[in-house]
C-alpha atoms as a PDB file:
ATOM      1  CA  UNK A   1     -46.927  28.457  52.370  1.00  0.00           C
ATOM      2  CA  UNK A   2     -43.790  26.590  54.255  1.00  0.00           C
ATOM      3  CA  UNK A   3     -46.410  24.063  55.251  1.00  0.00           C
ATOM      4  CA  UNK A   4     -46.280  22.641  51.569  1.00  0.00           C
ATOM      5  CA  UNK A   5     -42.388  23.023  51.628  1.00  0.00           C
ATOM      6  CA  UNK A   6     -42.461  21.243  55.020  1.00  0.00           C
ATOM      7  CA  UNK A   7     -43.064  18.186  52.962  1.00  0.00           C
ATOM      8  CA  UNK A   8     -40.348  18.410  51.062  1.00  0.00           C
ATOM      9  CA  UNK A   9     -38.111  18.644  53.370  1.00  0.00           C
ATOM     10  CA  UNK A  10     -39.467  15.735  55.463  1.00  0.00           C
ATOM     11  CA  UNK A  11     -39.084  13.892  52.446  1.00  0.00           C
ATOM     12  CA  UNK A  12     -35.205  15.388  51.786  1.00  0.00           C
ATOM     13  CA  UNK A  13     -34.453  13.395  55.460  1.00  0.00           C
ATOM     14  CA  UNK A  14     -35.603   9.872  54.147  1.00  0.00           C
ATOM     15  CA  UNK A  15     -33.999   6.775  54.327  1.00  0.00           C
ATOM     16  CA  UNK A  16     -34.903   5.995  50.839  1.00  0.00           C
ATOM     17  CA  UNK A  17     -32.760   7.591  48.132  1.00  0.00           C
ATOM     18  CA  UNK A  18     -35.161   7.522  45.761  1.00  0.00           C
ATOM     19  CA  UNK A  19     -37.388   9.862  47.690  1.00  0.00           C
ATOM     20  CA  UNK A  20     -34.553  12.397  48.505  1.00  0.00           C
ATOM     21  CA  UNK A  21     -33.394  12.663  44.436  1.00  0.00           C
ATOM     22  CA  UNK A  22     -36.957  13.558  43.647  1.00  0.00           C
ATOM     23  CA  UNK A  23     -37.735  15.869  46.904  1.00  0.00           C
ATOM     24  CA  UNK A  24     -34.184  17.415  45.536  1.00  0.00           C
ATOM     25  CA  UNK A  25     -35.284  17.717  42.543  1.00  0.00           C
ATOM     26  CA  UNK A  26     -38.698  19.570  42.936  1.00  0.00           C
ATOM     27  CA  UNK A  27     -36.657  21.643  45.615  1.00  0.00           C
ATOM     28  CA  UNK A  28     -33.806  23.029  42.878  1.00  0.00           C
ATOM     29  CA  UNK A  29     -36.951  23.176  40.410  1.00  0.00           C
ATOM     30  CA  UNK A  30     -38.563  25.582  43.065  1.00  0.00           C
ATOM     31  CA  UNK A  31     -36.128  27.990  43.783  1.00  0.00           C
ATOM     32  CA  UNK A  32     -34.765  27.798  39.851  1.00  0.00           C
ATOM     33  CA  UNK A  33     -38.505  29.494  39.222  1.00  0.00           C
ATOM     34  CA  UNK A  34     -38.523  31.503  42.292  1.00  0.00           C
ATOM     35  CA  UNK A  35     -35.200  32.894  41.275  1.00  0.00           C
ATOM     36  CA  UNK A  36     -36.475  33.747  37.553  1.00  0.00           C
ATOM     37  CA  UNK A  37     -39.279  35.895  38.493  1.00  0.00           C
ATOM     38  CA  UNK A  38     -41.604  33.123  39.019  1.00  0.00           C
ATOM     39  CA  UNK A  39     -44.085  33.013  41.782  1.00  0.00           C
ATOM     40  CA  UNK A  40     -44.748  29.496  42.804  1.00  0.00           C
ATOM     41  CA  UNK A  41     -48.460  29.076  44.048  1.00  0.00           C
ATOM     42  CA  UNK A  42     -51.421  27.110  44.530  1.00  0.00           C
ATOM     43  CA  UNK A  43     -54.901  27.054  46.231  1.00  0.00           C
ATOM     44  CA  UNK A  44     -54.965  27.295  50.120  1.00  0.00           C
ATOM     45  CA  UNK A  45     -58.372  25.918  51.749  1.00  0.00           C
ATOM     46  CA  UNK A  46     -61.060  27.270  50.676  1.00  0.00           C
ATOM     47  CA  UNK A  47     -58.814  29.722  48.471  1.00  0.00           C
ATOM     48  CA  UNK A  48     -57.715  31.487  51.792  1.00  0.00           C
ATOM     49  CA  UNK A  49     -55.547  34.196  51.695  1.00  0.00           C
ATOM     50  CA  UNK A  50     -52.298  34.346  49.265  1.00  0.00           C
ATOM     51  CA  UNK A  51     -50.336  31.157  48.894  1.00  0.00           C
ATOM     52  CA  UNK A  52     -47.313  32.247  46.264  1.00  0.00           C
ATOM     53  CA  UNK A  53     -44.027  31.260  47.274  1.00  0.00           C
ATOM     54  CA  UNK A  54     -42.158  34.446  45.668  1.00  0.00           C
ATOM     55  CA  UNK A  55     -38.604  34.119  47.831  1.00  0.00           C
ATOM     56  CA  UNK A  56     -35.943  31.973  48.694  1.00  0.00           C
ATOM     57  CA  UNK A  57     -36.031  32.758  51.641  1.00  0.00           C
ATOM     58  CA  UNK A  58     -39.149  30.676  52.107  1.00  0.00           C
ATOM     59  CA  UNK A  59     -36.434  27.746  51.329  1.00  0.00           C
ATOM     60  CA  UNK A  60     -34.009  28.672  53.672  1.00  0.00           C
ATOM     61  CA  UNK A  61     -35.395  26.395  56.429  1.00  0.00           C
ATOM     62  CA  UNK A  62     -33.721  23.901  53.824  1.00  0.00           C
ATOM     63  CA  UNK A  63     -30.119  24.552  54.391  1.00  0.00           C
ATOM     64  CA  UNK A  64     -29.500  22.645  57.736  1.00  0.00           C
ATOM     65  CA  UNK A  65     -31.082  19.398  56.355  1.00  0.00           C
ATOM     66  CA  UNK A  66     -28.984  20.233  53.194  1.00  0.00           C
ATOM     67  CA  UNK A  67     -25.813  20.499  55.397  1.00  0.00           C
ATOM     68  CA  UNK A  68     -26.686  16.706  56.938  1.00  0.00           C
ATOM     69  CA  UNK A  69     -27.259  15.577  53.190  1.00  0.00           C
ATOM     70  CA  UNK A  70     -23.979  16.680  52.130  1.00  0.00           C
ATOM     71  CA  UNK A  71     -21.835  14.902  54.356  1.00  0.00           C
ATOM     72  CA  UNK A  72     -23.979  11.577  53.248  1.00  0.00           C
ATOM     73  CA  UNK A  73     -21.260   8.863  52.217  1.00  0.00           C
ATOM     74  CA  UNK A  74     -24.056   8.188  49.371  1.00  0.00           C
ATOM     75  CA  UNK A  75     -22.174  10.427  46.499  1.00  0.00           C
ATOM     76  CA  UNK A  76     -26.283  10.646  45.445  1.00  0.00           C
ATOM     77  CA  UNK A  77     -27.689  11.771  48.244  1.00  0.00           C
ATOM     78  CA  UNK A  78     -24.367  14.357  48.997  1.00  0.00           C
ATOM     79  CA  UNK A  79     -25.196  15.962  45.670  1.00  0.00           C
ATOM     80  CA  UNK A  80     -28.631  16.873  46.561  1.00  0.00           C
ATOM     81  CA  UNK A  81     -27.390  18.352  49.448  1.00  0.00           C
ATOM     82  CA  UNK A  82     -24.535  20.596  47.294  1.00  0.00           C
ATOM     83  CA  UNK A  83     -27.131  21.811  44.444  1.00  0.00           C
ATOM     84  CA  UNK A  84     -29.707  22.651  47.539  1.00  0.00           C
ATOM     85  CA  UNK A  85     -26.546  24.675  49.067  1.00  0.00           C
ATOM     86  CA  UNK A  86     -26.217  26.217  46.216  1.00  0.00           C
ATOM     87  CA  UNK A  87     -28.892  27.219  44.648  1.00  0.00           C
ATOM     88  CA  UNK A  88     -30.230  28.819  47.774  1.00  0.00           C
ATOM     89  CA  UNK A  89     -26.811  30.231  48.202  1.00  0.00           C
ATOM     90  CA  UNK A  90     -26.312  31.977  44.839  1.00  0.00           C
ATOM     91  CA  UNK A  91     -29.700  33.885  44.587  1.00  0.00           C
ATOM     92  CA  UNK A  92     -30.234  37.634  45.019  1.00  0.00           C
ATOM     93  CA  UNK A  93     -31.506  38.947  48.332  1.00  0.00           C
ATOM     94  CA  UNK A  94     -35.260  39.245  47.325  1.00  0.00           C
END
């Protein structure tokens, strides 16, 4: 499963600010649904095994890179980094 997040947060450490608003953005998207009961899934290889991303703490790899974001002097880039924070910081322990 944290291969596909992997992505994201390869993309959340770009130089191009376009790319980090919209990793951020399917990121907060994520854990919104995650944190609502959603599961978040999708077809492995050859439909191996189960693939739902059910937890936040599948995200938590996240919060160092959002740490680095935050302290961007790009006011766009910082916020990314404070709504990752936080919504992996305000969910239930599930």
């Amino acid at each position: 499963h944290q291969a596909r997040l992997q992505y994201l947060g390869q993309a959340l450490q770009s130089n191009d600010i376009k790319i980090v608003t919209k990793a951020g953005e399917v990121i907060i998207l994520g854990l919104q649904k995650v944190k609502n009961g959603q599961n978040i899934n999708y077809a492995g290889r050859d439909g191996r095994g189960n693939n739902d991303i059910n937890s936040t703490k599948f995200f938590e790899f996240l919060l160092p890179i959002a740490e680095v974001l935050k302290k961007s002097s790009d006011q766009t880039v910082a916020s990314v980094g404070v709504s990752i924070s936080q919504e992996i910081g305000t969910t239930s322990a599930n």
